[in-house]
N, C-alpha and C. Protein backbone atom coordinates (compact mmCIF):
# COMPACT_ATOMS: atom_id res chain seq x y z
N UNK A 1 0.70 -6.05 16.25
CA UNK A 1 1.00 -7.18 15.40
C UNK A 1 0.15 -7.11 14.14
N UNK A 2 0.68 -7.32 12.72
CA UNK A 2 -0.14 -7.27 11.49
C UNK A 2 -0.67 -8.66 11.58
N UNK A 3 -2.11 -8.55 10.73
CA UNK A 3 -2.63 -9.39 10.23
C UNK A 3 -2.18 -9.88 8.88
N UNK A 4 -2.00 -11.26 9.31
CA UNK A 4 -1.68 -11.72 7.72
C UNK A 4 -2.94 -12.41 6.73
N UNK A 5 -3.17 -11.71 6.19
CA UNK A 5 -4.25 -11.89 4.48
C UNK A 5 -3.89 -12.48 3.22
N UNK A 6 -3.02 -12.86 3.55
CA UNK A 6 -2.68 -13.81 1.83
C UNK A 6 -2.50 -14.83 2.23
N UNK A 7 -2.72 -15.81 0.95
CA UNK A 7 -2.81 -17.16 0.77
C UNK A 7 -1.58 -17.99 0.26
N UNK A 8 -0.44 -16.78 -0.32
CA UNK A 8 0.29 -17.59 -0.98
C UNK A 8 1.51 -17.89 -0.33
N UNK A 9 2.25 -18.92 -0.58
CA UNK A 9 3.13 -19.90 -0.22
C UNK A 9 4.45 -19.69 -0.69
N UNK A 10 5.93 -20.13 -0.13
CA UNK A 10 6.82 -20.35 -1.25
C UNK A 10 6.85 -21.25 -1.90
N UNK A 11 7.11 -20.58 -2.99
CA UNK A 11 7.83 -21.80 -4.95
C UNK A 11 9.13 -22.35 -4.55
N UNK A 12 9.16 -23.21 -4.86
CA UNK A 12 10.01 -24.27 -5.33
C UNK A 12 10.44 -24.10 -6.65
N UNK A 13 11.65 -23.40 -7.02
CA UNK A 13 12.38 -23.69 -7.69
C UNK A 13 13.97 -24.47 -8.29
N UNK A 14 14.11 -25.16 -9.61
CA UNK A 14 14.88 -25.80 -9.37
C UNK A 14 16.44 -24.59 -9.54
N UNK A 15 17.53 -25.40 -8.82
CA UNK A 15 18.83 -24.41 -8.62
C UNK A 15 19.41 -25.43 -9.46
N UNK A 16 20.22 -24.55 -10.73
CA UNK A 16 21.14 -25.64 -11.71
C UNK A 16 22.98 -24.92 -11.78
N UNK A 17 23.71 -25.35 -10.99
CA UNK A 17 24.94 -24.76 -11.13
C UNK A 17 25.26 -25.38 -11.64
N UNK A 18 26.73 -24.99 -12.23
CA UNK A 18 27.48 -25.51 -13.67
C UNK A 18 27.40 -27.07 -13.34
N UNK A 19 27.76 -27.42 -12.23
CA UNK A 19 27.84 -29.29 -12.67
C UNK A 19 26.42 -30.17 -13.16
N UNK A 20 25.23 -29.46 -13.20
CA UNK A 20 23.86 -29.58 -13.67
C UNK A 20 23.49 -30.36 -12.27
N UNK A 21 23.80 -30.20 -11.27
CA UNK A 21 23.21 -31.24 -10.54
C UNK A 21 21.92 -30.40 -9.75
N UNK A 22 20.58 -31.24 -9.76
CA UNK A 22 19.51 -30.23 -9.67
C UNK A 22 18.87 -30.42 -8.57
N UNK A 23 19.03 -29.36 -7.64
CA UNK A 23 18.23 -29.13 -5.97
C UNK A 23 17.28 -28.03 -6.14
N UNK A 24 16.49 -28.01 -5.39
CA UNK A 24 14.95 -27.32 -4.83
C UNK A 24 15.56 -26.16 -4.46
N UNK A 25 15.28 -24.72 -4.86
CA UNK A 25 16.03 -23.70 -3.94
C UNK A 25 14.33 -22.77 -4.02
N UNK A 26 14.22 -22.13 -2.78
CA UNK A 26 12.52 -21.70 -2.05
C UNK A 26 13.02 -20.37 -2.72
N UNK A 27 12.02 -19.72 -3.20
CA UNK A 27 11.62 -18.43 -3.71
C UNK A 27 10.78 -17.65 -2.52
N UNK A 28 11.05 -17.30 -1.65
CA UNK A 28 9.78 -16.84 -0.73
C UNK A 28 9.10 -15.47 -1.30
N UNK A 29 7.76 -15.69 -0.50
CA UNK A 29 7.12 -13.99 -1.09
C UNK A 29 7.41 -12.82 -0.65
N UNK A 30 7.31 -11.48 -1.40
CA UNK A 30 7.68 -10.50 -1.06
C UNK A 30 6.76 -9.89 0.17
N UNK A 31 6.61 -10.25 0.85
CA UNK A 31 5.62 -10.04 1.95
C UNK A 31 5.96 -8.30 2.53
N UNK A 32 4.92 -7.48 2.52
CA UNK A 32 4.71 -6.45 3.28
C UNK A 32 3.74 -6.05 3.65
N UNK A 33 4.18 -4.85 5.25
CA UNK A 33 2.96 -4.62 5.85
C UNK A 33 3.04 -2.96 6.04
N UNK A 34 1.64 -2.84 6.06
CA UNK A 34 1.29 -1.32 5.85
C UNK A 34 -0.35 -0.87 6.41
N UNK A 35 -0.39 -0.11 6.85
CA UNK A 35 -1.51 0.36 7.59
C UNK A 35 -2.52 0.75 6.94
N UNK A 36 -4.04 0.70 7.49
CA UNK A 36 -5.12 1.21 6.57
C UNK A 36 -5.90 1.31 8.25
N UNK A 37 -6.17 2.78 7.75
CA UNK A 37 -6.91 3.48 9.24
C UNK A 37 -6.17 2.24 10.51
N UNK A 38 -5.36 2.91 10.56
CA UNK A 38 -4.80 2.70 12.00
C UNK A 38 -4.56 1.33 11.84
N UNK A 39 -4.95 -0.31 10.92
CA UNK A 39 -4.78 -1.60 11.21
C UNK A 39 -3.76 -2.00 10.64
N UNK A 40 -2.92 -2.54 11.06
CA UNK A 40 -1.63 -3.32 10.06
C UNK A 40 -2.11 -4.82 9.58
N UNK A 41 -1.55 -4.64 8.07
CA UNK A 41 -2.05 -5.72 7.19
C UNK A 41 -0.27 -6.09 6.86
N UNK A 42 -0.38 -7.67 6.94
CA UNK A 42 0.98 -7.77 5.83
C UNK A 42 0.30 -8.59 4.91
N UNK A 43 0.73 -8.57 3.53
CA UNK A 43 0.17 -8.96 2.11
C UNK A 43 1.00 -8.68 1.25
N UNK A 44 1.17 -10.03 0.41
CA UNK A 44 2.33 -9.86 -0.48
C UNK A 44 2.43 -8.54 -1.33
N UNK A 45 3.27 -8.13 -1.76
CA UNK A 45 3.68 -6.63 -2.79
C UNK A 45 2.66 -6.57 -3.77
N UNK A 46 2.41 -7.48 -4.28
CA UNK A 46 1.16 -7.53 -5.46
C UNK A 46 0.17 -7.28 -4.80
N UNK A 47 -0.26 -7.71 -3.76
CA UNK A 47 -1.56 -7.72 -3.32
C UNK A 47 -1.55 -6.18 -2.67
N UNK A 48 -0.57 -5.82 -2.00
CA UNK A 48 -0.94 -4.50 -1.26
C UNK A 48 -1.32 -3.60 -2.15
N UNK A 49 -0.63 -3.70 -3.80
CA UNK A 49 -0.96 -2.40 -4.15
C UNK A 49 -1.92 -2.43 -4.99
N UNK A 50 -3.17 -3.67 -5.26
CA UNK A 50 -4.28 -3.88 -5.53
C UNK A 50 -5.21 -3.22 -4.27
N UNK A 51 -4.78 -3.30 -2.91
CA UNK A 51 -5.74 -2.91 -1.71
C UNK A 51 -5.69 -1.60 -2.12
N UNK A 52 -4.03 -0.84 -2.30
CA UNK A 52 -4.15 0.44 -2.10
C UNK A 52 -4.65 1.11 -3.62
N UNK A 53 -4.97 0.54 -4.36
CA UNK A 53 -5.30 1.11 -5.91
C UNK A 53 -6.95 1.11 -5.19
N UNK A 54 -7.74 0.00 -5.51
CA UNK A 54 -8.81 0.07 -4.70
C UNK A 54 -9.49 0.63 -3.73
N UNK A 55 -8.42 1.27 -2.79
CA UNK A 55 -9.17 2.07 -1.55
C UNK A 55 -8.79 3.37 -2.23
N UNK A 56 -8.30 3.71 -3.11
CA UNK A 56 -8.10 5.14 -3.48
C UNK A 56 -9.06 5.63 -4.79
């Protein structure tokens, strides 16, 4: 099972189809997981490839 390390949440964005009538539609994060010596991490796409710039 990965460990999850990020903090961030889904956005709330507004959804405007042609009749303008305006509802909440969720943006979720790009969440992935990937190994570092043998441990699985999941961490959003941004964040993994700050870990993996950093460990290299």
């Amino acid at each position: 099972m990965a460990i999850k390390i990020t903090n961030k949440r889904t956005n709330f964005a507004n959804n405007r189809p042609n009749c303008l009538k305006i509802t909440k539609k969720p943006q979720k994060v790009n969440m992935q997981t990937f190994n570092i010596g043998g441990l699985k991490i999941k961490t959003s796409a941004r964040e993994a490839r700050s870990i993996k710039k950093a460990l290299s």
